[in-house]
N, C-alpha and C. Protein backbone atom coordinates (compact mmCIF):
# COMPACT_ATOMS: atom_id res chain seq x y z
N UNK A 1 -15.71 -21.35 15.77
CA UNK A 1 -17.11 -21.05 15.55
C UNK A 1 -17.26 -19.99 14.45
N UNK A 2 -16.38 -18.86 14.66
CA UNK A 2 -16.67 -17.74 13.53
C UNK A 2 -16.18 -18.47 11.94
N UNK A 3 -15.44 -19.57 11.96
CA UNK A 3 -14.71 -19.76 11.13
C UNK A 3 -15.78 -20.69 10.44
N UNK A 4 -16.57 -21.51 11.10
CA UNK A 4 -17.74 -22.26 10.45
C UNK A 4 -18.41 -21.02 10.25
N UNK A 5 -18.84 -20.44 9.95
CA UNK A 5 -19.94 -19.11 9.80
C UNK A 5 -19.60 -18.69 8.41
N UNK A 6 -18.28 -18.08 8.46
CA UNK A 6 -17.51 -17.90 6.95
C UNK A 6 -17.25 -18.87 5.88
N UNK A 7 -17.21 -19.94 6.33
CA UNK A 7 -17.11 -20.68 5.71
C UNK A 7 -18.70 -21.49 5.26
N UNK A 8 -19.29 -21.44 5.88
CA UNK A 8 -21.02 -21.27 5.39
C UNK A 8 -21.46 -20.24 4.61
N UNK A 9 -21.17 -19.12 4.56
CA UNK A 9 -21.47 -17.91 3.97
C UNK A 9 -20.89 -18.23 2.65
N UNK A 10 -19.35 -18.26 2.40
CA UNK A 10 -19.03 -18.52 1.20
C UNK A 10 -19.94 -19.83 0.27
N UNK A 11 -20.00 -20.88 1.20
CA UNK A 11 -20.59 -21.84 0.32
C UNK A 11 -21.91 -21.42 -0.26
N UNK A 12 -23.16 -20.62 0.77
CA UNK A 12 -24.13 -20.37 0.47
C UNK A 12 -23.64 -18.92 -1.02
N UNK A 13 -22.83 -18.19 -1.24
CA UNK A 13 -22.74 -17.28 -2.00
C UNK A 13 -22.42 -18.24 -3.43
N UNK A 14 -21.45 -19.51 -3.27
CA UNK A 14 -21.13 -20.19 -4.21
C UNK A 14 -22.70 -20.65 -4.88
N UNK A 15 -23.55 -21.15 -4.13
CA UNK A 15 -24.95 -21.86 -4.35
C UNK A 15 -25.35 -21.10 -5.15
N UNK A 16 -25.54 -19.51 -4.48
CA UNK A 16 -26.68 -18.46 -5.18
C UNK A 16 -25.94 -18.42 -6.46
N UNK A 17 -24.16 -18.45 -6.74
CA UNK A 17 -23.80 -17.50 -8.11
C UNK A 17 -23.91 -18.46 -8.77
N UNK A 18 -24.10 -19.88 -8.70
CA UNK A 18 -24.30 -20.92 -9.83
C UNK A 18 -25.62 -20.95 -10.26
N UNK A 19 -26.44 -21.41 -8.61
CA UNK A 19 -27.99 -21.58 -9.40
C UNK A 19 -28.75 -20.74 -10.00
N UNK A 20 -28.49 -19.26 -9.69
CA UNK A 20 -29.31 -18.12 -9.74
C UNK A 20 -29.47 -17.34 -11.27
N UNK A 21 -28.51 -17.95 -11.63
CA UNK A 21 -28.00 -17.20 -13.43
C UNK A 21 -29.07 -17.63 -14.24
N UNK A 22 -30.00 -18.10 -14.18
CA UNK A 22 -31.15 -18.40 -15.08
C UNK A 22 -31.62 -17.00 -15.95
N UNK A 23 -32.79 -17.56 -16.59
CA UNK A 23 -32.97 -16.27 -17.41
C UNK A 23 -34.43 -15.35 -17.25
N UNK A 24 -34.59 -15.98 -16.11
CA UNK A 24 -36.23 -15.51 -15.55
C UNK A 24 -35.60 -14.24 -14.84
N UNK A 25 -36.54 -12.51 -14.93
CA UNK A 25 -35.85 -11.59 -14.46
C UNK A 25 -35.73 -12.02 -12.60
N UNK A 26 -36.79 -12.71 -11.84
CA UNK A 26 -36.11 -13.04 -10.60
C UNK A 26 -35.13 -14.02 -10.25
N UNK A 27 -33.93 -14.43 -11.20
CA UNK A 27 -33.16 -14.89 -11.46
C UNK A 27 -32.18 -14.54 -11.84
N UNK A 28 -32.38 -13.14 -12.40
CA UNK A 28 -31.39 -12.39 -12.62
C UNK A 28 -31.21 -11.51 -11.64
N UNK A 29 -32.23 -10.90 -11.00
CA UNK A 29 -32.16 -10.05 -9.65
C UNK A 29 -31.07 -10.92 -8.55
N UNK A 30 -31.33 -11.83 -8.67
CA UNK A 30 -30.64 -12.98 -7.26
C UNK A 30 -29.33 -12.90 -7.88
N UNK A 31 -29.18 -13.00 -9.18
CA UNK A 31 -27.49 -13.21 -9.29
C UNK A 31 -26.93 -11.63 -9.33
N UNK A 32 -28.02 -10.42 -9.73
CA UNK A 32 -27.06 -9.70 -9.35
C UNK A 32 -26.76 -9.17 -7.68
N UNK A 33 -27.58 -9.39 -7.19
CA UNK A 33 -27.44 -9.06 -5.70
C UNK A 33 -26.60 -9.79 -4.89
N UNK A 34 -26.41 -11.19 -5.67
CA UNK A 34 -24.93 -12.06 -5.16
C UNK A 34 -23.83 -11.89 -5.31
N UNK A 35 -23.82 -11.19 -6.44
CA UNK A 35 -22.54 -10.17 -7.05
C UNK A 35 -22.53 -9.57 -6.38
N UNK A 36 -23.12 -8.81 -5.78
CA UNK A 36 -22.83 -7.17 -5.26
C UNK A 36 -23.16 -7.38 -3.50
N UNK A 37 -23.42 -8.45 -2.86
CA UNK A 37 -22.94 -9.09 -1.86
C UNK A 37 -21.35 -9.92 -2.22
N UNK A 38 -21.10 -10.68 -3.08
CA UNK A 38 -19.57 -10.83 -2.80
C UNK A 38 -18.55 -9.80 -2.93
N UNK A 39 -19.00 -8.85 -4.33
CA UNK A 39 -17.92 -7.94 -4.00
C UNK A 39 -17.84 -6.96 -2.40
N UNK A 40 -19.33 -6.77 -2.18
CA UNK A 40 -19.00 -6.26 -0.83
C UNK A 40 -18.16 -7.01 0.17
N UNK A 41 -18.44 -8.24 0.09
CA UNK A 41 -18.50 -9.61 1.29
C UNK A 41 -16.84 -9.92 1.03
N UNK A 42 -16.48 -10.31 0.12
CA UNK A 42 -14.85 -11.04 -0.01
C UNK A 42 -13.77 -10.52 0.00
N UNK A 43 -13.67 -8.97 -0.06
CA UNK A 43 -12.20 -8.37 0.60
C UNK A 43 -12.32 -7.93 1.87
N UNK A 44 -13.24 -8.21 2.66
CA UNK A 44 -13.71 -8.89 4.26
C UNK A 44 -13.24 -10.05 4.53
N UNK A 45 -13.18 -10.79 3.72
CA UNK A 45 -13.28 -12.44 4.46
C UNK A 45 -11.54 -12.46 4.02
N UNK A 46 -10.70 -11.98 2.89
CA UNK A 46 -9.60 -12.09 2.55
C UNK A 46 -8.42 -11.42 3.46
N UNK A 47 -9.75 -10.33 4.05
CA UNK A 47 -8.35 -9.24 4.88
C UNK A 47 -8.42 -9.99 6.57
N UNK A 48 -9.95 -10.60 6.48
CA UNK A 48 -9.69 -11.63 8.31
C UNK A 48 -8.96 -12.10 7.84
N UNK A 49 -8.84 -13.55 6.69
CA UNK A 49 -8.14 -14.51 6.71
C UNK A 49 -6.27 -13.98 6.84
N UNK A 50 -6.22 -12.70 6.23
CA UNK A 50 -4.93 -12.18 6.64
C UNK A 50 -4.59 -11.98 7.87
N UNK A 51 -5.34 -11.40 8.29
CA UNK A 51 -4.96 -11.05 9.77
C UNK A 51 -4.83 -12.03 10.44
N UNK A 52 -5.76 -13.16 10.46
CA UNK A 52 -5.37 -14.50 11.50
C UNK A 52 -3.83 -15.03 10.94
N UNK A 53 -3.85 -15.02 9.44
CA UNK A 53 -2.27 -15.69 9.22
C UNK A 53 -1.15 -14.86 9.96
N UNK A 54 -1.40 -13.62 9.91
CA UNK A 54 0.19 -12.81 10.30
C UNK A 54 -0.14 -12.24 11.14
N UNK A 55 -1.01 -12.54 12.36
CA UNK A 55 -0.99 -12.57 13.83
C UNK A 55 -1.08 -13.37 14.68
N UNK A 56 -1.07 -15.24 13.72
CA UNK A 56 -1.02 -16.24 14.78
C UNK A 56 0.71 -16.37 15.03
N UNK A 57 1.63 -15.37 16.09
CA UNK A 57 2.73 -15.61 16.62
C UNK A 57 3.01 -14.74 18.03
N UNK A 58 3.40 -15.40 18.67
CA UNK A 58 3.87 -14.86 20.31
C UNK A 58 4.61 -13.57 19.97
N UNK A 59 5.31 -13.87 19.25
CA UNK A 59 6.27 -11.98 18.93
C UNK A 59 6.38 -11.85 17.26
N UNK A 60 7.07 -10.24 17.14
CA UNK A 60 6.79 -10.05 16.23
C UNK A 60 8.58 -9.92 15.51
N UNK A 61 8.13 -10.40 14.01
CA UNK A 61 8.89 -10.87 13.27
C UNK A 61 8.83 -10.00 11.77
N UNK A 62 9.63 -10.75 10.82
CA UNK A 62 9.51 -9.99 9.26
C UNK A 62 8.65 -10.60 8.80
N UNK A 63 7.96 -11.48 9.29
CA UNK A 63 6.28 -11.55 7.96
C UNK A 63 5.18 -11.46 8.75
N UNK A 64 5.37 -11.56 9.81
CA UNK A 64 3.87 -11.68 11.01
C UNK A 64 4.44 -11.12 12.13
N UNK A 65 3.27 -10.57 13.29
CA UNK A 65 3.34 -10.08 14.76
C UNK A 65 2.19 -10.02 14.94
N UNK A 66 2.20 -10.48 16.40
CA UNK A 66 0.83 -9.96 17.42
C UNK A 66 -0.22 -8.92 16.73
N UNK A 67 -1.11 -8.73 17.29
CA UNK A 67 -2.07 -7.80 16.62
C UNK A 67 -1.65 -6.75 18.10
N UNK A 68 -1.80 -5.55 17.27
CA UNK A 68 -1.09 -4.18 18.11
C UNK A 68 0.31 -3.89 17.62
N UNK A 69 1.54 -4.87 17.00
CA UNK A 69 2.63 -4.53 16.80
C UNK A 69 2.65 -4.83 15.76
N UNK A 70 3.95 -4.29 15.10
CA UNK A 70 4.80 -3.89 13.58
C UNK A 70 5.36 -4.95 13.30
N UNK A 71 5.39 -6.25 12.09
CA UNK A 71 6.33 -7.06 11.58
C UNK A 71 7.07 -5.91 10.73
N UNK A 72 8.35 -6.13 10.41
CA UNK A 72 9.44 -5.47 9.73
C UNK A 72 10.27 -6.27 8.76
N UNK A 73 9.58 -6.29 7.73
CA UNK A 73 10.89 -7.06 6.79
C UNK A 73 12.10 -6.87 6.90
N UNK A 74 13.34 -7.27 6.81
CA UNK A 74 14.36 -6.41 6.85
C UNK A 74 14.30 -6.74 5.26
N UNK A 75 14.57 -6.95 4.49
CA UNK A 75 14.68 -7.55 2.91
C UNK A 75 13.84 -7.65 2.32
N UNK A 76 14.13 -7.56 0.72
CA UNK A 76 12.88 -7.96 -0.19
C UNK A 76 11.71 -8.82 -0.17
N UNK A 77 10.49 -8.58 -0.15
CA UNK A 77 9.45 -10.05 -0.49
C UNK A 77 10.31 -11.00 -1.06
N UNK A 78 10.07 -12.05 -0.55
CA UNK A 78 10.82 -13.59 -1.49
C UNK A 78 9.56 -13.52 -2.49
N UNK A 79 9.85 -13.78 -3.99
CA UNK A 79 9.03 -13.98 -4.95
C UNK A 79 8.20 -15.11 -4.50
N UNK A 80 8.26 -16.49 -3.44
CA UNK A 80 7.69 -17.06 -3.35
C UNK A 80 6.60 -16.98 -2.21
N UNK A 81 6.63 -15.73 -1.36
CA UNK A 81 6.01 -15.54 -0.40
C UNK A 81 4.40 -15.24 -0.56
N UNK A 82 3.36 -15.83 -0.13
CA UNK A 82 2.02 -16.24 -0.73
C UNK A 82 1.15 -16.15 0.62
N UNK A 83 1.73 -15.59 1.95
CA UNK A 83 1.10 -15.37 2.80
C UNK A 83 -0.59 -14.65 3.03
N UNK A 84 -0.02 -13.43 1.98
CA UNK A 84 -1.08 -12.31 1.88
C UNK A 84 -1.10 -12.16 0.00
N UNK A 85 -1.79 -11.18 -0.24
CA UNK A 85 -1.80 -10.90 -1.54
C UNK A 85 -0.82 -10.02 -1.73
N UNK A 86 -0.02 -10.35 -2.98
CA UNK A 86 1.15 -9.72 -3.54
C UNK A 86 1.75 -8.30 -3.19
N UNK A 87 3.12 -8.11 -2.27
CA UNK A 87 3.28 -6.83 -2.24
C UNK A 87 4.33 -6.13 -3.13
N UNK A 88 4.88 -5.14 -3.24
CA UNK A 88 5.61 -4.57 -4.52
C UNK A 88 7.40 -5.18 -4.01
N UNK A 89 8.22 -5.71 -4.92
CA UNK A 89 9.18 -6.38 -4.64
C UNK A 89 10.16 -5.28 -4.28
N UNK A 90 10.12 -4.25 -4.66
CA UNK A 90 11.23 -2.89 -4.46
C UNK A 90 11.54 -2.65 -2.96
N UNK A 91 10.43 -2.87 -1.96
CA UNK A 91 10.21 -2.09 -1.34
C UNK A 91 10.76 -2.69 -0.04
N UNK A 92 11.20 -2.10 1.45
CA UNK A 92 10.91 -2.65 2.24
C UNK A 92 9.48 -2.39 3.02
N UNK A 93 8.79 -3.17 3.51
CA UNK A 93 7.63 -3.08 4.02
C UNK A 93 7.55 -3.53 5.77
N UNK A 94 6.31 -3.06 6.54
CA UNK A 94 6.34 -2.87 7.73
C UNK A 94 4.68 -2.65 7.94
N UNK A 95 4.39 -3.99 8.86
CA UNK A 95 2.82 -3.81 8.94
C UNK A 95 2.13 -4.28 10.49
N UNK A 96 1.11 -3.54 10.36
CA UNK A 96 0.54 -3.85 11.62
C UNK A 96 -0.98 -3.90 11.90
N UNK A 97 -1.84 -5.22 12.52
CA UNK A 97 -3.15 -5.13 12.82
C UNK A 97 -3.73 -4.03 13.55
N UNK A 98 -4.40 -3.36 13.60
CA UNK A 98 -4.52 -2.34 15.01
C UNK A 98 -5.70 -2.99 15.58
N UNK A 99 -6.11 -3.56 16.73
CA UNK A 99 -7.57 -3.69 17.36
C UNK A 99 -8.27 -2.21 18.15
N UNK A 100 -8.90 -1.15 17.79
CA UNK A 100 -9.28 -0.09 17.89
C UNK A 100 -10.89 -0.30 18.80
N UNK A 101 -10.85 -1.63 18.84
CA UNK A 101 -12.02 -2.18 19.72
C UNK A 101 -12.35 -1.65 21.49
N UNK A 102 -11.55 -1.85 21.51
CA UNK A 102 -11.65 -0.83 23.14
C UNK A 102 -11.51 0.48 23.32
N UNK A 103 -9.72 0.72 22.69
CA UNK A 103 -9.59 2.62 22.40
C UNK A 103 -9.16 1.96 21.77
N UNK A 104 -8.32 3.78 21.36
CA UNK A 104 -7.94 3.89 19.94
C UNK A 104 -6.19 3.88 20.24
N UNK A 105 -5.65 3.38 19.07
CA UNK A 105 -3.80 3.50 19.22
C UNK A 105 -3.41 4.63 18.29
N UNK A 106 -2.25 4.75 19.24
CA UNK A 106 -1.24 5.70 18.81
C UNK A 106 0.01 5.14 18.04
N UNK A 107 0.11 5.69 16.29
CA UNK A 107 1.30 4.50 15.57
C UNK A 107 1.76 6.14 16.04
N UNK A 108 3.20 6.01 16.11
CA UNK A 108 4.53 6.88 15.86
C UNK A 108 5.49 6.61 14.20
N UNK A 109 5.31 7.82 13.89
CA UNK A 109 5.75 7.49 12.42
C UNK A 109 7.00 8.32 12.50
N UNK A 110 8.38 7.49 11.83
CA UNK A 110 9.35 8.67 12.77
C UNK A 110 9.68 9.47 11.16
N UNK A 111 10.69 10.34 11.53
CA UNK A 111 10.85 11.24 9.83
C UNK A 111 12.22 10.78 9.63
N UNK A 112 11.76 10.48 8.26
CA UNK A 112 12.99 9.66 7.14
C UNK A 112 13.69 10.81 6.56
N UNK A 113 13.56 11.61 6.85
CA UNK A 113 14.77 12.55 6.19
C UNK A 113 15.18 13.13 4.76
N UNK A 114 16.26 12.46 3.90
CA UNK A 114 15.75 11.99 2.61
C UNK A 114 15.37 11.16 1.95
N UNK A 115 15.16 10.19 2.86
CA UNK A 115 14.53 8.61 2.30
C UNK A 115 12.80 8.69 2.02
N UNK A 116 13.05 8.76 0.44
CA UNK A 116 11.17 8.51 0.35
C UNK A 116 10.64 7.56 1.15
N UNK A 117 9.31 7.47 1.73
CA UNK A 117 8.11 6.69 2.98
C UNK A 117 7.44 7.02 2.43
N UNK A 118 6.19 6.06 2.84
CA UNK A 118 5.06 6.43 3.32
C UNK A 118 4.28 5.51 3.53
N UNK A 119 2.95 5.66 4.73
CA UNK A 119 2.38 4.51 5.31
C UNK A 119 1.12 4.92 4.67
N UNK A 120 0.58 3.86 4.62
CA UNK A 120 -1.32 4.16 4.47
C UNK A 120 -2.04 3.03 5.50
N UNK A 121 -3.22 3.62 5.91
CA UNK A 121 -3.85 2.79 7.10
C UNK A 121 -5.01 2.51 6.08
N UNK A 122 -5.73 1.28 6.23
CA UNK A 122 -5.94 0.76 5.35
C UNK A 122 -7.74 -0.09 6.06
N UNK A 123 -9.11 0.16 5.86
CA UNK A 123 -9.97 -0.46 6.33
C UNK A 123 -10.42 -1.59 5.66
N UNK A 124 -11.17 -2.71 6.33
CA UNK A 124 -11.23 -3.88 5.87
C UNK A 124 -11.56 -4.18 4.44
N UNK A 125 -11.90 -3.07 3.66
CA UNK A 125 -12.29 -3.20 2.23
C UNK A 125 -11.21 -2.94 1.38
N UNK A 126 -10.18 -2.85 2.16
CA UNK A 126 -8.86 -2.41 1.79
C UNK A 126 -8.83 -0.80 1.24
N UNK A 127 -9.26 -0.46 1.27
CA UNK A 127 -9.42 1.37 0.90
C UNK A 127 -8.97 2.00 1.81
N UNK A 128 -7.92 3.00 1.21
CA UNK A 128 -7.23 3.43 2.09
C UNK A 128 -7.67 4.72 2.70
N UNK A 129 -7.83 4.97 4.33
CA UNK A 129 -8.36 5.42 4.86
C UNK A 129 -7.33 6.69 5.48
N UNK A 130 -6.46 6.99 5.85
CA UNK A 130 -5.07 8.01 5.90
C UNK A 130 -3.86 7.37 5.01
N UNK A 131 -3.19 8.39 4.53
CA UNK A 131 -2.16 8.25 4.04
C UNK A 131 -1.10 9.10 4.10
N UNK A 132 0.24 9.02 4.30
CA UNK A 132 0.95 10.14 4.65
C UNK A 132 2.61 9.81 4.26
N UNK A 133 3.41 10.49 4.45
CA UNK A 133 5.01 10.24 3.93
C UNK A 133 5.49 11.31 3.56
N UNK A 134 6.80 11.44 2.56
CA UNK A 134 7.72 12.26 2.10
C UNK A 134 6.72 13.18 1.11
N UNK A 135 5.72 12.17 0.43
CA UNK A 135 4.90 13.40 -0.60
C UNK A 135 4.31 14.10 -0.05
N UNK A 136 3.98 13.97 1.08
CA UNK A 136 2.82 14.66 2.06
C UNK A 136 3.54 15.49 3.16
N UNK A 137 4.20 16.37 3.14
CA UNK A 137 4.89 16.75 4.22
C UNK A 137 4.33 17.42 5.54
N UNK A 138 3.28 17.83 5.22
CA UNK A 138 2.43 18.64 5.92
C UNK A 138 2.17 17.02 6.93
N UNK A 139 2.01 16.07 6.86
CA UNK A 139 1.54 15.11 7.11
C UNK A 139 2.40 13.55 7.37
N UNK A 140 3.65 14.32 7.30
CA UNK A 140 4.94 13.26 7.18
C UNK A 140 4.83 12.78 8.54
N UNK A 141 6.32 13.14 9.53
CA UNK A 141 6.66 12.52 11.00
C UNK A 141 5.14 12.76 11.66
N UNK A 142 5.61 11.53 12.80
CA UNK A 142 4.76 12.38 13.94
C UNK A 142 3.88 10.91 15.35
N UNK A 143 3.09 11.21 15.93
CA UNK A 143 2.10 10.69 16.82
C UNK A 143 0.86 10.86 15.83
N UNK A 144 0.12 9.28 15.31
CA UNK A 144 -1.05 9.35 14.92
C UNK A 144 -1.73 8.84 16.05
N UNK A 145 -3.06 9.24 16.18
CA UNK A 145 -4.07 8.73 16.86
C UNK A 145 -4.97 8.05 15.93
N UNK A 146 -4.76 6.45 15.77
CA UNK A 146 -6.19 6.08 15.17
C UNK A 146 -7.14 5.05 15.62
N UNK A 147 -8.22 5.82 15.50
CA UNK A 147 -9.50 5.30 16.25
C UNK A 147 -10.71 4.91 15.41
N UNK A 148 -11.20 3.80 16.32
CA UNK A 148 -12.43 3.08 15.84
C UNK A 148 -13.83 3.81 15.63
N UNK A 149 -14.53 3.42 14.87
CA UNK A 149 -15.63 4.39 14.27
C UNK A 149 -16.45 4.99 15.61
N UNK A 150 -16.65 3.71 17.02
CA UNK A 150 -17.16 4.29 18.02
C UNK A 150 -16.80 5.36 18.82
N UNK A 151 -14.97 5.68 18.76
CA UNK A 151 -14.31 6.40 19.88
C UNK A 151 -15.05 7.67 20.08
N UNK A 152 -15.12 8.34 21.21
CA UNK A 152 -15.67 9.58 21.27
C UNK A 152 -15.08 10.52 22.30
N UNK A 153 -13.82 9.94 22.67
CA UNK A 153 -12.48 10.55 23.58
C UNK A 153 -12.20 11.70 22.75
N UNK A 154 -10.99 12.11 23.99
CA UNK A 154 -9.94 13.73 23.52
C UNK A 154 -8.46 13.01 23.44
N UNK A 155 -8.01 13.18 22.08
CA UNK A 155 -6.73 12.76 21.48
C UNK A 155 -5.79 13.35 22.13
N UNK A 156 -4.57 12.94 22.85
CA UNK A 156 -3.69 13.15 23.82
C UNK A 156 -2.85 14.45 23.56
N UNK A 157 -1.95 14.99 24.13
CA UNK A 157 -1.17 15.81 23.90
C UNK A 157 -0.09 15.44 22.24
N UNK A 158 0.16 16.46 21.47
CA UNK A 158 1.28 16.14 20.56
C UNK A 158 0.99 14.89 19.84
N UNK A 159 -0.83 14.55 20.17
CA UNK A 159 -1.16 14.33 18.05
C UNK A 159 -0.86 15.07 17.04
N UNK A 160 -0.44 14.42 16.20
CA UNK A 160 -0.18 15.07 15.04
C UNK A 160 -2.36 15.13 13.80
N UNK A 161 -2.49 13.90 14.17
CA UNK A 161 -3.54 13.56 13.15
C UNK A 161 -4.51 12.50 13.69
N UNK A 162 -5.74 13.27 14.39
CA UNK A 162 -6.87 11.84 14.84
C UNK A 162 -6.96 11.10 13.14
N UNK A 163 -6.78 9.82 13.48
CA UNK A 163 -7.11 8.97 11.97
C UNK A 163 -8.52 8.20 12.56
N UNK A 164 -9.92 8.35 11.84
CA UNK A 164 -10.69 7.87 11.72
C UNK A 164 -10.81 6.93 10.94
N UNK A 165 -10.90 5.19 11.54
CA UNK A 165 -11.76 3.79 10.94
C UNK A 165 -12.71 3.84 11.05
N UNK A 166 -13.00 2.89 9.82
CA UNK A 166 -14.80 2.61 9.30
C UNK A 166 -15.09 1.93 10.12
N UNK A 167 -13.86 1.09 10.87
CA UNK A 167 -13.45 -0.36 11.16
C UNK A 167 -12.84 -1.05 12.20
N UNK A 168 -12.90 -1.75 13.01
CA UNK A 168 -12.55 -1.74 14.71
C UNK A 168 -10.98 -2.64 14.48
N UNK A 169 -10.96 -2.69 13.38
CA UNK A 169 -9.42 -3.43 13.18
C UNK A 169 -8.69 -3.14 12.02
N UNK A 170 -8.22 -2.22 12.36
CA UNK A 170 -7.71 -1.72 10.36
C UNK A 170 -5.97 -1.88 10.07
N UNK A 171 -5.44 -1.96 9.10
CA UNK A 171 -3.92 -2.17 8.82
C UNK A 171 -3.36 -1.08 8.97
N UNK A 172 -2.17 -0.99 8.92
CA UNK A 172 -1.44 0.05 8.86
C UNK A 172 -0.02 -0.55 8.17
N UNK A 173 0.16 0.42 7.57
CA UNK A 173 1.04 -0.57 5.89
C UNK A 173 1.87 0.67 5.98
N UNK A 174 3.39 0.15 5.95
CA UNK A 174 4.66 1.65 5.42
C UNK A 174 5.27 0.87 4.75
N UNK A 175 6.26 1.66 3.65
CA UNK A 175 7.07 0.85 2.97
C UNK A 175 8.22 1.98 2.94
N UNK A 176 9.14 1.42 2.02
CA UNK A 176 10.53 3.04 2.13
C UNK A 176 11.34 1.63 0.92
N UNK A 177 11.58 2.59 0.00
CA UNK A 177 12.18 2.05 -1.32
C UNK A 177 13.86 1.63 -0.66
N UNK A 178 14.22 1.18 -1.14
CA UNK A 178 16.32 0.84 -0.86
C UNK A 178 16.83 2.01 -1.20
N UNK A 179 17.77 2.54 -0.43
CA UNK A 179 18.31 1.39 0.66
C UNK A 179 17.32 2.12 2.04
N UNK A 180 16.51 1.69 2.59
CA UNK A 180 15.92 2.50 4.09
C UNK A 180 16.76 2.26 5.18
N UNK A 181 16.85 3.45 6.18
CA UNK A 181 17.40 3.42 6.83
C UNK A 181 16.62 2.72 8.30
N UNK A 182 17.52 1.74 8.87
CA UNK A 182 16.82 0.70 9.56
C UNK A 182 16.52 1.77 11.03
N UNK A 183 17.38 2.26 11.08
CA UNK A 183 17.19 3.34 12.58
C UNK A 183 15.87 3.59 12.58
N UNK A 184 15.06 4.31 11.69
CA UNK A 184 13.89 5.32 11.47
C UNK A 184 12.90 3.85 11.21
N UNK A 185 13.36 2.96 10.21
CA UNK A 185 12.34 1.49 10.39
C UNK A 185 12.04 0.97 11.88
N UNK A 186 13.19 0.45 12.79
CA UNK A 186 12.87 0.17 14.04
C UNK A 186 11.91 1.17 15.01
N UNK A 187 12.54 2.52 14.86
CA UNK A 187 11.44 3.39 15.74
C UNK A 187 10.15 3.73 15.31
N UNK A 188 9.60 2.99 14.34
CA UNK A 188 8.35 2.69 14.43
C UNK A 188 7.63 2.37 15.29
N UNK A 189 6.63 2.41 16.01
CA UNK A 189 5.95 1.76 16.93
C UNK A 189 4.25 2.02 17.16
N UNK A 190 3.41 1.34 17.85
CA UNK A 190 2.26 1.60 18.01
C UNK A 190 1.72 0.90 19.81
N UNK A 191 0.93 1.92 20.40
CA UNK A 191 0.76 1.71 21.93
C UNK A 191 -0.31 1.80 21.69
N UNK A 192 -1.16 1.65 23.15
CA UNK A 192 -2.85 1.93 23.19
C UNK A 192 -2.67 3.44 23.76
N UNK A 193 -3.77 4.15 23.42
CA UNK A 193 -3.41 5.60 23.70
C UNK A 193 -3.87 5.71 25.34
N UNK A 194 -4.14 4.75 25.98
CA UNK A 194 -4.38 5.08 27.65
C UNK A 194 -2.35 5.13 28.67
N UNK A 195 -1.69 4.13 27.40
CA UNK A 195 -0.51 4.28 27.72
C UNK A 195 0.33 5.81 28.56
């Protein structure tokens, strides 16, 4: 059902940006307000369509997991990998849906030591909303708490950082250049904070 909806929306945005370009100024008003509804509207509809691809699986793996848990590459992006939009080939990467819809989760970010990191949590417009790692030290290891724009709880013992979303489902993206050490990759993790 939601998926006919989006897929109505786009067609109706396709309608307005063709027919609307005329040269009458309420013709130009319509095409720019269709503009400035898709750019609002389509790194929404690109970051669902992500999330349904690399959370339709029972467990979690190196390109997809459940929504709540961490996929873990162990290895490079394959140049042919077209799942999501392009990630940097250097890197290893490690990602996760959060649903912040009920409460809020707790990611555990563990400390890499001398291995450059760093994660950024990321809201549906893709703008990154915390960011933290080796450049950030003040802000490196630790217990994040991040919560949905509604939460209005007390963040548990030995938070490091309440992370505020715009957004009741936001990413959470780490990467760590070669060689990363897989120890500190695996103890990654993310719980619901009633845990």
């Amino acid at each position: 059902m939601q998926r006919k909806w989006l897929y109505l929306g786009i067609a109706i945005l396709a309608a307005v940006l063709t027919g609307c370009a005329g040269r009458t100024p309420r013709g130009e008003i319509a095409y720019i307000r269709a503009m400035e509804g898709y750019v609002y509207g389509f790194p929404i509809v690109i970051t669902d369509i992500t999330r349904q691809a690399v959370t339709a699986t029972p467990t979690a793996g190196e390109y997809a997991a459940p929504i709540n848990q961490f996929a873990r590459m162990r290895g490079y992006v394959p140049w042919d990998w077209k799942t999501v939009v392009r990630v940097s080939f250097n890197s290893l990467w490690s990602f996760a849906f959060l649903d912040l819809q009920q409460e809020p989760m707790i990611v555990s970010f563990p400390d890499s030591k001398d291995v450059p990191d760093a994660f950024r949590v990321l809201n549906y417009w893709t703008d990154v909303i915390a960011t933290g790692g080796t450049r950030t030290p003040e802000r490196n290891s630790g217990d994040y708490l991040i919560a949905g724009p509604n939460w209005a709880g007390t963040a548990p013992p030995n938070i490091k950082k309440v992370i505020r979303s715009t957004h009741g489902m936001p990413s959470s993206l780490s990467k760590w250049p070669p060689p990363a050490r897989r120890t500190f990759r695996r103890s990654m993790s993310s719980k619901t904070s009633s845990r």
